[in-house]
C-alpha atoms as a PDB file:
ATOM      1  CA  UNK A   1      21.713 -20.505  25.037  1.00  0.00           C
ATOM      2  CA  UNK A   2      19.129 -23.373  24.375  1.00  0.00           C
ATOM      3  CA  UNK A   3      18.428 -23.895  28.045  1.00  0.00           C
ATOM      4  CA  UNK A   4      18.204 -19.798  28.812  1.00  0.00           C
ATOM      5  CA  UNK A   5      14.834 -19.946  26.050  1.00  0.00           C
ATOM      6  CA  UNK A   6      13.759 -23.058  28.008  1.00  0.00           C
ATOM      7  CA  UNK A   7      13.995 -21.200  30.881  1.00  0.00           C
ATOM      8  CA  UNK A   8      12.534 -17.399  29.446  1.00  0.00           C
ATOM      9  CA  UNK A   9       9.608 -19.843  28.034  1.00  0.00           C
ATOM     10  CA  UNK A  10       8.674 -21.457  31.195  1.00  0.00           C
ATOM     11  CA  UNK A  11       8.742 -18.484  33.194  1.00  0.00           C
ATOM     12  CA  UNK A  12       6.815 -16.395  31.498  1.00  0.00           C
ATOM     13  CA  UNK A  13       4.663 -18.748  31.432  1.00  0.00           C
ATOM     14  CA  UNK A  14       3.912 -19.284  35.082  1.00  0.00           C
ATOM     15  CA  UNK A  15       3.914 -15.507  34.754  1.00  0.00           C
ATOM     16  CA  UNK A  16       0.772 -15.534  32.581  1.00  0.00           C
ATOM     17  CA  UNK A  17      -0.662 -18.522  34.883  1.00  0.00           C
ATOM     18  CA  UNK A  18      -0.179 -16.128  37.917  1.00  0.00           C
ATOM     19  CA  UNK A  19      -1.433 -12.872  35.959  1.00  0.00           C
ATOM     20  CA  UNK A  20      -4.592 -15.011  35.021  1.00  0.00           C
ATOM     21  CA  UNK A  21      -5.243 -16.516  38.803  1.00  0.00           C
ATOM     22  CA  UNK A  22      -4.903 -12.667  40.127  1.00  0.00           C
ATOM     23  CA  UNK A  23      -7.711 -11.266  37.523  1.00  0.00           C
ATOM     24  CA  UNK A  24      -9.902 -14.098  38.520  1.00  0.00           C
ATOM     25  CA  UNK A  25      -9.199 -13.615  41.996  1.00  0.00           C
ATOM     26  CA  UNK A  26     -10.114  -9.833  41.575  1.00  0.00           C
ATOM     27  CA  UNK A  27     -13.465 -10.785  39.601  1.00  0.00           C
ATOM     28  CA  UNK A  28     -14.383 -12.656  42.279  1.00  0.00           C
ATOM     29  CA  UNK A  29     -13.479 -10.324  44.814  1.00  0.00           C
ATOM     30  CA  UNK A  30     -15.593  -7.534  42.976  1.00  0.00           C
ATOM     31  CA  UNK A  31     -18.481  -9.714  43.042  1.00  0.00           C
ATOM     32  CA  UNK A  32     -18.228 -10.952  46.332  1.00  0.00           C
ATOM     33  CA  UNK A  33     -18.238  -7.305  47.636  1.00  0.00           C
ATOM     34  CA  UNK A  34     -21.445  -5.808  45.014  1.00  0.00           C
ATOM     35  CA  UNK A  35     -23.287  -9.120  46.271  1.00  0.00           C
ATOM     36  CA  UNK A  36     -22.336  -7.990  50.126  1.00  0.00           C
ATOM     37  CA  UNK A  37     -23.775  -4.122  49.603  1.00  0.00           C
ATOM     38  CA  UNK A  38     -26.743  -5.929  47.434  1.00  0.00           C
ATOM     39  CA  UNK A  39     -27.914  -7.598  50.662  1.00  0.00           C
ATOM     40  CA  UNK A  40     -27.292  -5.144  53.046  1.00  0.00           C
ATOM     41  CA  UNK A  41     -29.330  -2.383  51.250  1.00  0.00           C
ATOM     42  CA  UNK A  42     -32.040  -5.032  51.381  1.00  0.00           C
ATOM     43  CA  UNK A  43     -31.872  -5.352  55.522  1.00  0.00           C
ATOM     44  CA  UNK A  44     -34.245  -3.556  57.088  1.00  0.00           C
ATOM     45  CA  UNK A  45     -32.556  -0.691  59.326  1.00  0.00           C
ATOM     46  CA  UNK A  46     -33.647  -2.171  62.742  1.00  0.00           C
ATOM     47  CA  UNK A  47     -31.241  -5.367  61.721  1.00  0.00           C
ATOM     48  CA  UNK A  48     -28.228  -2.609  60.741  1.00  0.00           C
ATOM     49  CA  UNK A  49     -27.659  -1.038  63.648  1.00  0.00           C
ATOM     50  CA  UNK A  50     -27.581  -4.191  65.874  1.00  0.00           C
ATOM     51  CA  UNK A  51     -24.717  -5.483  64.315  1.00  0.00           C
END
């Protein structure tokens, strides 16, 4: 019984580990894209449509 805690303790907490490294990943994500649409609203149009 002692080693099934062990075992429920150390996977839940690699499951927090993982649920932390996703939110961060999504944060960064989120940024990455409302810095993307920042600069593009700053191009002029002439530069947009020759991409």
């Amino acid at each position: 019984m002692e080693n099934a805690v062990l075992f429920a303790n150390s996977f839940l907490s690699y499951l927090l580990l993982m649920a932390i490294i996703v939110v961060i990943a999504g944060v960064a994500v989120f940024i990455g894209i409302k810095l993307r649409k920042s600069k593009d609203a700053k191009l002029p149009e002439t530069e947009k449509t020759s991409e």
